[in-house]
Structure formats: structure tokens, C-alpha cells
C-alpha atoms as a PDB file:
ATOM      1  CA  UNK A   1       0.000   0.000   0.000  1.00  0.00           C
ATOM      2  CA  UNK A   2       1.198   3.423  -0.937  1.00  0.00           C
ATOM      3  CA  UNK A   3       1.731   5.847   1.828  1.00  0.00           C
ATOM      4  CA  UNK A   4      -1.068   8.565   1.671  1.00  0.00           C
ATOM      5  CA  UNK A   5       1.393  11.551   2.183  1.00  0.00           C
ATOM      6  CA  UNK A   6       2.737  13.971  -0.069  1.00  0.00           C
ATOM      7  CA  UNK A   7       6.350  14.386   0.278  1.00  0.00           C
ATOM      8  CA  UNK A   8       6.457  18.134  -0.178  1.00  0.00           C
ATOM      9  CA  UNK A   9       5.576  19.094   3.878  1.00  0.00           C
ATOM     10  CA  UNK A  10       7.897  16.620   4.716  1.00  0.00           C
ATOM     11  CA  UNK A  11      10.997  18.213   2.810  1.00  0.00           C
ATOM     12  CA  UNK A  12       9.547  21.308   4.576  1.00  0.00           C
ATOM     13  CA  UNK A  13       9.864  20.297   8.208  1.00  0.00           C
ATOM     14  CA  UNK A  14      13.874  18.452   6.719  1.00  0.00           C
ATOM     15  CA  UNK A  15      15.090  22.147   5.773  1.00  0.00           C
ATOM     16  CA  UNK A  16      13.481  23.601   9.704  1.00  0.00           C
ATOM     17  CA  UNK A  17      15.907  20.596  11.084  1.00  0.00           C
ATOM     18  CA  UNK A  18      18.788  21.467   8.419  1.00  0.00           C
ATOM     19  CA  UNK A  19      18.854  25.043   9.727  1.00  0.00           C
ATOM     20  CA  UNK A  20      18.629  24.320  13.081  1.00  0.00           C
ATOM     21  CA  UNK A  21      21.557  21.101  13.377  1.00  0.00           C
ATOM     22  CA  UNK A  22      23.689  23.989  11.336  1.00  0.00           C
ATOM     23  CA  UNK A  23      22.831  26.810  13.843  1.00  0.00           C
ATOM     24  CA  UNK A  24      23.915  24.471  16.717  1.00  0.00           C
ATOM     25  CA  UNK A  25      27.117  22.962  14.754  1.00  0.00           C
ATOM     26  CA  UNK A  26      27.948  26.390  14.545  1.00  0.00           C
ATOM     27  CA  UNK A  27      27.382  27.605  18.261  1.00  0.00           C
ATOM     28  CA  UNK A  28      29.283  24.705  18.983  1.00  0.00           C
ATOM     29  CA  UNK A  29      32.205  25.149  17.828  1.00  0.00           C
ATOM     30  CA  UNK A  30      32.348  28.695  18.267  1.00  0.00           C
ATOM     31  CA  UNK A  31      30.725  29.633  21.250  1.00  0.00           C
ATOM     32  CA  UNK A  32      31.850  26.628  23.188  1.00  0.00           C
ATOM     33  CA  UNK A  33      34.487  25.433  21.689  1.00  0.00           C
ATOM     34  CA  UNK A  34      36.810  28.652  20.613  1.00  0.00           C
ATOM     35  CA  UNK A  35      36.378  28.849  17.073  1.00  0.00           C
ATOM     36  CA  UNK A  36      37.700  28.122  13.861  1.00  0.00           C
ATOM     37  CA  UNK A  37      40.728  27.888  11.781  1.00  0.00           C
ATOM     38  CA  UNK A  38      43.164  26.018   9.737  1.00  0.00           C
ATOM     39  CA  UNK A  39      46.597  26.962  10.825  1.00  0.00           C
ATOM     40  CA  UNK A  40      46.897  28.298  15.025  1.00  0.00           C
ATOM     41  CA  UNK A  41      48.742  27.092  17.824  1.00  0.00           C
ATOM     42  CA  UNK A  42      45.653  25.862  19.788  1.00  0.00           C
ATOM     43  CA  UNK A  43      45.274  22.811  17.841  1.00  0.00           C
ATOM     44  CA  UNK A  44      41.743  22.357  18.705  1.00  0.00           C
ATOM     45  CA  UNK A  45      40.559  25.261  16.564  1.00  0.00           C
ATOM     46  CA  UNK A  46      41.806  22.890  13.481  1.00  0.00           C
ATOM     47  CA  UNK A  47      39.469  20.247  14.563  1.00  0.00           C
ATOM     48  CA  UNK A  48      36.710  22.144  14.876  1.00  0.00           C
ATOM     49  CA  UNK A  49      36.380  22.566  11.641  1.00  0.00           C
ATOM     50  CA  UNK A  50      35.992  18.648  10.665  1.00  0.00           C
ATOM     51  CA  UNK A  51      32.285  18.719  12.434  1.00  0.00           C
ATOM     52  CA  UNK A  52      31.356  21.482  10.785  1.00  0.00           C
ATOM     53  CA  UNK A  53      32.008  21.014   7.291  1.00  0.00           C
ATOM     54  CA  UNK A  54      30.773  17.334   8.326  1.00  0.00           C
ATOM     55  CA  UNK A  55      27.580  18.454   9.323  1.00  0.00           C
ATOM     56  CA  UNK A  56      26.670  21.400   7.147  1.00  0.00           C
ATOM     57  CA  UNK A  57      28.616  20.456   4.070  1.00  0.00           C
ATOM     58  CA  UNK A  58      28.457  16.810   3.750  1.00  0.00           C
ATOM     59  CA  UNK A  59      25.197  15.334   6.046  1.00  0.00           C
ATOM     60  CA  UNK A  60      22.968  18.842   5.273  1.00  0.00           C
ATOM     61  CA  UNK A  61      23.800  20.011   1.330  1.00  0.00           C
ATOM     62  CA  UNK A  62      23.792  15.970   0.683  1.00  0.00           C
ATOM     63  CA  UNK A  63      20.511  15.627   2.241  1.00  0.00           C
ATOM     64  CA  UNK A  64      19.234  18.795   0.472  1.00  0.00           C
ATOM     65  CA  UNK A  65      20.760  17.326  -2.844  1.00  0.00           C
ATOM     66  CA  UNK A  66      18.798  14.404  -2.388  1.00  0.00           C
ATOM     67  CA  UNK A  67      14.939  16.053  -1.590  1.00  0.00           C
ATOM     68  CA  UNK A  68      15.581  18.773  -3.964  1.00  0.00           C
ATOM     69  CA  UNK A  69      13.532  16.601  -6.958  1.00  0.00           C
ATOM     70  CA  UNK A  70      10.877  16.509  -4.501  1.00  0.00           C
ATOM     71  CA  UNK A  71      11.168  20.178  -2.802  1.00  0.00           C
ATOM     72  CA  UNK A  72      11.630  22.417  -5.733  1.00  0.00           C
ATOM     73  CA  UNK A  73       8.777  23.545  -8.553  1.00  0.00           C
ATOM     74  CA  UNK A  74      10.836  23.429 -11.626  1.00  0.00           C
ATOM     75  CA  UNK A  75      12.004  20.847 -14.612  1.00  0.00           C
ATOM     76  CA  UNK A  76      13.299  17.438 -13.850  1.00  0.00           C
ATOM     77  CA  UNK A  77      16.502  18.962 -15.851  1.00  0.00           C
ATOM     78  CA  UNK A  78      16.968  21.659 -13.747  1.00  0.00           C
ATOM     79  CA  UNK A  79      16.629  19.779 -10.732  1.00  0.00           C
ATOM     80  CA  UNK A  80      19.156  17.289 -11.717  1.00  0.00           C
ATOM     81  CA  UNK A  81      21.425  19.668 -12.463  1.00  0.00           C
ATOM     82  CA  UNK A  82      20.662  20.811  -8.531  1.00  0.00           C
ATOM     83  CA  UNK A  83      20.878  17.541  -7.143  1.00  0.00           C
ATOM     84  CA  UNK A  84      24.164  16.990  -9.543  1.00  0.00           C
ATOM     85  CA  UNK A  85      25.825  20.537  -7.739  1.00  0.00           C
ATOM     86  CA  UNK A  86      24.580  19.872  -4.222  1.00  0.00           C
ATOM     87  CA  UNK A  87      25.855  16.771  -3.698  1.00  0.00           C
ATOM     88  CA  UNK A  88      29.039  17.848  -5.649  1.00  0.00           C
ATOM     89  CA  UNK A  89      29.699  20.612  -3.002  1.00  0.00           C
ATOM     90  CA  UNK A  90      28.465  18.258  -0.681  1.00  0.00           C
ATOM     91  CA  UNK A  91      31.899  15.768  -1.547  1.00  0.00           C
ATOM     92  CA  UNK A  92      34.402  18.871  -1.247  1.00  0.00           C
ATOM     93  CA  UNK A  93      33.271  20.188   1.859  1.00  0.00           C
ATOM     94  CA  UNK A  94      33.362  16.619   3.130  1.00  0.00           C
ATOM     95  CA  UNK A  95      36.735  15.971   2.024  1.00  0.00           C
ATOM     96  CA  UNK A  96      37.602  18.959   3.302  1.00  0.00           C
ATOM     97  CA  UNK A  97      36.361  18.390   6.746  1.00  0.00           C
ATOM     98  CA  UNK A  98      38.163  14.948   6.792  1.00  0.00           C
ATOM     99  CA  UNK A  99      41.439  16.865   5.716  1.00  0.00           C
ATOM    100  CA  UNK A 100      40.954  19.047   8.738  1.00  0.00           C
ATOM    101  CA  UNK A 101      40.577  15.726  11.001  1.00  0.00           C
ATOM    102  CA  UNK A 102      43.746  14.481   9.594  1.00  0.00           C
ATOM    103  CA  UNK A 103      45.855  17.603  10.296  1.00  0.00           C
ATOM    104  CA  UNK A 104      44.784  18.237  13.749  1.00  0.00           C
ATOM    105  CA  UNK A 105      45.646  14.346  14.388  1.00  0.00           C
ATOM    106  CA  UNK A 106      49.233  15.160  12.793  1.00  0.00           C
ATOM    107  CA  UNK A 107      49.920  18.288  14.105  1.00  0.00           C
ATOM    108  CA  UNK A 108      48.678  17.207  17.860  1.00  0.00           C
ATOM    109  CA  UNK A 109      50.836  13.275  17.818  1.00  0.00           C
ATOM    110  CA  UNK A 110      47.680  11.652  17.553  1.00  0.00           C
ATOM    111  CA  UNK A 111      47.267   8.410  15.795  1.00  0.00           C
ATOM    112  CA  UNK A 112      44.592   8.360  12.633  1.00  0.00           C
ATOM    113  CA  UNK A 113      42.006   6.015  11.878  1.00  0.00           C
ATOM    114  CA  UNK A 114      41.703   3.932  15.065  1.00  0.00           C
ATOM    115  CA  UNK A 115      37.858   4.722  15.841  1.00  0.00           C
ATOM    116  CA  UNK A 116      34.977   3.148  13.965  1.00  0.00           C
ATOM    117  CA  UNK A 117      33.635   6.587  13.438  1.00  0.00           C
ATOM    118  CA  UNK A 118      37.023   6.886  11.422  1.00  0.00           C
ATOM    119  CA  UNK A 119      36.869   3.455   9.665  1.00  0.00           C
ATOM    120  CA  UNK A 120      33.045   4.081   8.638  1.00  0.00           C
ATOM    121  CA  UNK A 121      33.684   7.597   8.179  1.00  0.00           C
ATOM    122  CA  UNK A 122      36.742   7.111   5.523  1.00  0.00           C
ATOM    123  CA  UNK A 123      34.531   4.405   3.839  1.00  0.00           C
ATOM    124  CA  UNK A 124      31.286   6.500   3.568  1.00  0.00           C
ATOM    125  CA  UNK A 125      33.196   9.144   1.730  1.00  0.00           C
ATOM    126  CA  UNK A 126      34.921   7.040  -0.616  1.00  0.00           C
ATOM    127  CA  UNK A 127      31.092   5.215  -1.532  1.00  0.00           C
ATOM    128  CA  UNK A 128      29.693   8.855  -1.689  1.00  0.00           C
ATOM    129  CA  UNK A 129      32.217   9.415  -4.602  1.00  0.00           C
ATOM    130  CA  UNK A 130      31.740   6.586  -6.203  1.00  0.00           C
ATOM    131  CA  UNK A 131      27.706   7.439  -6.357  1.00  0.00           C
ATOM    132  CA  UNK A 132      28.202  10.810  -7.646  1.00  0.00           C
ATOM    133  CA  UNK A 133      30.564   9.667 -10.462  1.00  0.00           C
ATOM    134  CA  UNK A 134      28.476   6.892 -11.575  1.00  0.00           C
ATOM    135  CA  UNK A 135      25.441   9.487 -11.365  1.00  0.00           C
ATOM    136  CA  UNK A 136      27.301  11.962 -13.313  1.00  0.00           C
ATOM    137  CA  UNK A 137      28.995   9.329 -16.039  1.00  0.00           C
ATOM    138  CA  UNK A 138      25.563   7.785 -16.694  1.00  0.00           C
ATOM    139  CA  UNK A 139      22.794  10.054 -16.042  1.00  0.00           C
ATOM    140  CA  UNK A 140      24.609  13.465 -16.616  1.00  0.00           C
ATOM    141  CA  UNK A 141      27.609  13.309 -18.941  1.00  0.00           C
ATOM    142  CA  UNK A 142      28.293  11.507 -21.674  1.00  0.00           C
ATOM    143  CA  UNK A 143      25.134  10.027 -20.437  1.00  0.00           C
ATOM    144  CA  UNK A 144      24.040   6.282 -20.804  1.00  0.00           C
ATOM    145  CA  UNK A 145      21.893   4.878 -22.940  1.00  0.00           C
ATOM    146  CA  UNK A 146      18.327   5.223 -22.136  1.00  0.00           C
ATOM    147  CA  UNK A 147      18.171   1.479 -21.023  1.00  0.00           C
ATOM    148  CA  UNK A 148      20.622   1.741 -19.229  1.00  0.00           C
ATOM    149  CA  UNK A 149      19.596   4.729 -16.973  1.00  0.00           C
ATOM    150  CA  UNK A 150      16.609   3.084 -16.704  1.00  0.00           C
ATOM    151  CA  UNK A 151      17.691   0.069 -15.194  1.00  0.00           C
ATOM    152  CA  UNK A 152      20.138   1.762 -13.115  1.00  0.00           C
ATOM    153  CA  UNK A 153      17.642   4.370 -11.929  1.00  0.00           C
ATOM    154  CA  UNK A 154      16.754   1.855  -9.103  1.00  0.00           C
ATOM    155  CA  UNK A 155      19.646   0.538  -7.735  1.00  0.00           C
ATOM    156  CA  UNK A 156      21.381   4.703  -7.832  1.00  0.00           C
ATOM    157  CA  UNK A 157      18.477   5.489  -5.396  1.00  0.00           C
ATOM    158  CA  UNK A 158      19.107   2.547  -3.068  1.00  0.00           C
ATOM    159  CA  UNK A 159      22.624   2.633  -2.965  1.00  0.00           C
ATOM    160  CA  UNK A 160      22.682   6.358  -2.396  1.00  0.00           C
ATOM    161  CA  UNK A 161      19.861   6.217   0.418  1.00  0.00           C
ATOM    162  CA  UNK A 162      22.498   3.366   1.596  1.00  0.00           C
ATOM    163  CA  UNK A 163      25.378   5.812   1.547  1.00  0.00           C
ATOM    164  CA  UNK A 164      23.572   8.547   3.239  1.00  0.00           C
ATOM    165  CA  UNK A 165      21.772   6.345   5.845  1.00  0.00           C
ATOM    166  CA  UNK A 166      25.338   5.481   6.912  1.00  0.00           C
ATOM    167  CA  UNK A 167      26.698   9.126   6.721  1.00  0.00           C
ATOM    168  CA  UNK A 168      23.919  10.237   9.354  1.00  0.00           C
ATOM    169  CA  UNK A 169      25.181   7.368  11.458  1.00  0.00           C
ATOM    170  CA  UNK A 170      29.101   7.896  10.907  1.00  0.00           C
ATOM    171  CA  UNK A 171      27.987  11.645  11.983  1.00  0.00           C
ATOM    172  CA  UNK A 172      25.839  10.389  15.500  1.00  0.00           C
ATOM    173  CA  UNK A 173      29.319   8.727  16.200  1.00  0.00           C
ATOM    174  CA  UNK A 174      31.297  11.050  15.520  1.00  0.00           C
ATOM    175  CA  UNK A 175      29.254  13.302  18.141  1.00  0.00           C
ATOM    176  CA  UNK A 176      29.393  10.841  21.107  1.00  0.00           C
ATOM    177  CA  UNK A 177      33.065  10.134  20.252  1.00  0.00           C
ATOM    178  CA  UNK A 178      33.823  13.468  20.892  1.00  0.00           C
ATOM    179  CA  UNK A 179      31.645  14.405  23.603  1.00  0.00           C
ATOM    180  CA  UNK A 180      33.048  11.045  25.297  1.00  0.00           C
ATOM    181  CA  UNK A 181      36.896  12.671  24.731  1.00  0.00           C
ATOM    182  CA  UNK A 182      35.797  15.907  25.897  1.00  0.00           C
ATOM    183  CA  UNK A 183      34.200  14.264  29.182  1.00  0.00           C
ATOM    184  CA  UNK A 184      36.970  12.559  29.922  1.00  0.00           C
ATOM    185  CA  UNK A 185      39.345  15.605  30.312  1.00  0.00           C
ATOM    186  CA  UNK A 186      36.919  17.286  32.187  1.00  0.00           C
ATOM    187  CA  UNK A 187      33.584  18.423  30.666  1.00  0.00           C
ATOM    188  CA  UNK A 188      30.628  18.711  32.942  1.00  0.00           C
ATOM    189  CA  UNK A 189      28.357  15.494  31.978  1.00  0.00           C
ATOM    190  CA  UNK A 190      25.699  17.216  32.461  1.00  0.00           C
ATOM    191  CA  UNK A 191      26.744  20.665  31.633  1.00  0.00           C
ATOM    192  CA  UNK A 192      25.322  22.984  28.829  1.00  0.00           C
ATOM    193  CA  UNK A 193      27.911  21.797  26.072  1.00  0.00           C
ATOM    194  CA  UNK A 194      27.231  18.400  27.073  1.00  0.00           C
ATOM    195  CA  UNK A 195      23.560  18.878  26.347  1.00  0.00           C
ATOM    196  CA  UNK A 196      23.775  20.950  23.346  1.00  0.00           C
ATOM    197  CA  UNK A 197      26.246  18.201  21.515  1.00  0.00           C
ATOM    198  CA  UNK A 198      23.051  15.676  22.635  1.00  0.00           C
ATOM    199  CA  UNK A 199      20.464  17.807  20.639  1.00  0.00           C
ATOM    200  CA  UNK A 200      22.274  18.557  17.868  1.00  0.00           C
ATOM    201  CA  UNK A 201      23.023  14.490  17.283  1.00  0.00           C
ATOM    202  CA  UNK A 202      19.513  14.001  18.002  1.00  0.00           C
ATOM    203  CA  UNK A 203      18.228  17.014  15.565  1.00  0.00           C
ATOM    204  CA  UNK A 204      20.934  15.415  12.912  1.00  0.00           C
ATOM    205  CA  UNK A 205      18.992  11.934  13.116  1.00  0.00           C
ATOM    206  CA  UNK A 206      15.670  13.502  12.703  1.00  0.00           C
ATOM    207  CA  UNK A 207      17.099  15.321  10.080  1.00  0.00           C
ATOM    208  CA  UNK A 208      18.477  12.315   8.128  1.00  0.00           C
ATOM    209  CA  UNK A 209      14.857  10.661   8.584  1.00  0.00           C
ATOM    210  CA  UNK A 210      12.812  13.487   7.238  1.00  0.00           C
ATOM    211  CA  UNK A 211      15.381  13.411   4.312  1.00  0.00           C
ATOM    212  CA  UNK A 212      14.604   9.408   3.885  1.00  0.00           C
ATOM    213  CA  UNK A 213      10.505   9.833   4.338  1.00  0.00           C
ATOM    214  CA  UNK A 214      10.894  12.747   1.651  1.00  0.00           C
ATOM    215  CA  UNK A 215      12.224  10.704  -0.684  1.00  0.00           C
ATOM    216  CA  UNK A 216      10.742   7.529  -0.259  1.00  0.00           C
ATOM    217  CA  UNK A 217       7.266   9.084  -0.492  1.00  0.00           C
ATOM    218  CA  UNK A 218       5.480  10.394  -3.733  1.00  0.00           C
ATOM    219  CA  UNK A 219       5.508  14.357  -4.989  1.00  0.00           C
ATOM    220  CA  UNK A 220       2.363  14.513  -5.099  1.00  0.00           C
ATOM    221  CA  UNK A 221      -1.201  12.384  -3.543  1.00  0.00           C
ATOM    222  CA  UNK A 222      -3.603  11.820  -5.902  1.00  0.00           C
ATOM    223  CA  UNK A 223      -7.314  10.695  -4.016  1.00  0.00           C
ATOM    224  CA  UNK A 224      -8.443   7.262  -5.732  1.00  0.00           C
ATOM    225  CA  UNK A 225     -11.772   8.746  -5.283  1.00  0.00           C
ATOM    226  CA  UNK A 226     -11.483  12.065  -7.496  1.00  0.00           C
ATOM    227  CA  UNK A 227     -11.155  12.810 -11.322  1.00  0.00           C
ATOM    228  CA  UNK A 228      -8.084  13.511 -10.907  1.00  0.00           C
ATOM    229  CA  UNK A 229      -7.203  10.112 -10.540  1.00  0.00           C
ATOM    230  CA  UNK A 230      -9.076   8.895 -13.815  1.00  0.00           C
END
């Protein structure tokens, strides 16, 4: 049975949690945690970039790339093209954020890629690639035949709803990794920082399902019952 709910309120309520997870991101890391920056002595102010571009860049514009064919009002070419860009930005601010993770790892003596939220982190980005390449090679440019976008239309979908599915969780990790770190040395457990890392984990999941129920449910509801449906 279909669900009996048009996808366009729910992409609605995804951009109110997309604005909010980047508005506490943000006071984060800068209220809280100092700031940001790519070269300074405190060596936490390099880090804090990596959950920002993580967050914003990579979990929001990628889940924005993926509801825009169901939140926008114009062509199916046009929002390709949209969903093409978005999730290309998406990829550099992603790398980008990982970069940042690496260097404050280097710069501070700390060893890289011992965490799951590393492991599943590295891998995530690498199948988030290979999605948008295939995407672009076959439905974009030089563009596969029309059989063969067809029959790969499917399987794109899944495997990027995969990929993203497992970006959300990579991200919920990466929060209580660091909030676990930061309680360790010292951070009140239940202490305003504390909390606010909590909500914006939790906000990020809700995000990430809003972004799944928007695309897994139809543009539009037609009523069995009226002529429109005839």
C-alpha cells in the first residue's frame, strides 16, 4: 500500500531541522568550543572545523541534494542539475572536513584512523564518490543509454539512500566520540555543552529521517476517489 502523504511538507519540516543542526554545529564550535581555523597554535581550533564542514557540508547540502527533486517547482533537468551541484559541493566540503581531522591528528601526535567513526567515516566518503561519479557518467555526462539509466535508476536510489543512511550514522558517532573525549578531560556530563552536543546528534537523526521519508514518499497524492485520478 502506498503511503497517503505527499512528500512536499515533509521536505519542509527536513530544511526547519537542516537550519537548526547547522545553527547548533555552529554555536558549537564557536561559542563553546573557541572557534575556527586552519593553521593556530591551539590545535583544537583545526578540529573544529571537521564537524562542521561534516555536518553542514556533507550530512545537510547531501541531504538537500537528495529532496531537492521533490522540494523544488521546476524541470526534472533543472533539478538534476541541482541535485548533480549539491551533492558535488556536498563531496568537497566533506573531504575537506576529513582533511581538517587528519591535520589536527598530525599536528597534535595523535594516531589516525583507530575509531569506527574513522573506519566508517573514511569508507562512507569514498562510496559517496563513487555514487556521484556513476550518477554523473551515466545520467549526466556523456550520459548512458536510455536502457541503461533506466535500469540503473533503481539501484542509484538505493545505494545512495544506503550511503547517506550510513553518513547520518558515521555523523551520531562522531558526536558521542567526541563528547566522550571531551568528558573525559573534564567536561561537565551534564553541563550545557554536554547537552547541546546531545540535541544537535539528536536534531541530525531527525534530520536524516525526514530526508529518507521525503524521498521515499510520492511528490504529489492523488485521491483514488477524485477525477483527478481517472
Amino acid at each position: 500500500m502506498a503511503l497517503r502523504v505527499s512528500a512536499l511538507p515533509l521536505t519542509f519540516v527536513a530544511h526547519v531541522l537542516a537550519v537548526a543542526a547547522a545553527v547548533l554545529v555552529l554555536v558549537w564550535n564557536i561559542y563553546f568550543r573557541g572557534g575556527l581555523a586552519f593553521e593556530s597554535t591551539n590545535k583544537s581550533l583545526i578540529f573544529n572545523i571537521h564537524p562542521v564542514l561534516m555536518l553542514i557540508g556533507f550530512i545537510i547540502l547531501g541531504g538537500e541534494a537528495i529532496i531537492s527533486y521533490k522540494a523544488l517547482p521546476w524541470s526534472k533537468a533543472v533539478k538534476k542539475q541541482i541535485h548533480l551541484v549539491l551533492h558535488a559541493i556536498a563531496l568537497i566540503l566533506g573531504i575537506i572536513g576529513i582533511y581538517a581531522a587528519f591535520k589536527f591528528h598530525n599536528e597534535s601526535n595523535i594516531a589516525n584512523l583507530y575509531s569506527l567513526h574513522s573506519w566508517i567515516g573514511l569508507g562512507t566518503i569514498v562510496l559517496y564518490g563513487v555514487q556521484w561519479l556513476f550518477g554523473f557518467i551515466v545520467f549526466f555526462f556523456p550520459g548512458g543509454s536510455s536502457t541503461l539509466r533506466s535500469d540503473s535508476l533503481p539501484w542509484h536510489v538505493l545505494f545512495g539512500m544506503f550511503v547517506y543512511v550510513l553518513a547520518v550514522c558515521t555523523a551520531v558517532l562522531g558526536f558521542l566520540e567526541k563528547l566522550t573525549f571531551l568528558e573525559s578531560s573534564g567536561l561537565l556530563k551534564y553541563g550545557p555543552e554536554a547537552f547541546l552536543v546531545n540535541f544537535t546528534a539528536i536534531i541530525t537523526i531527525l534530520f536524516g529521517a525526514f530526508v529518507v521519508f521525503s524521498a521515499v514518499t510520492p511528490a504529489e497524492v492523488v485521491d483514488d476517489f477524485s477525477y483527478s485520478s481517472i
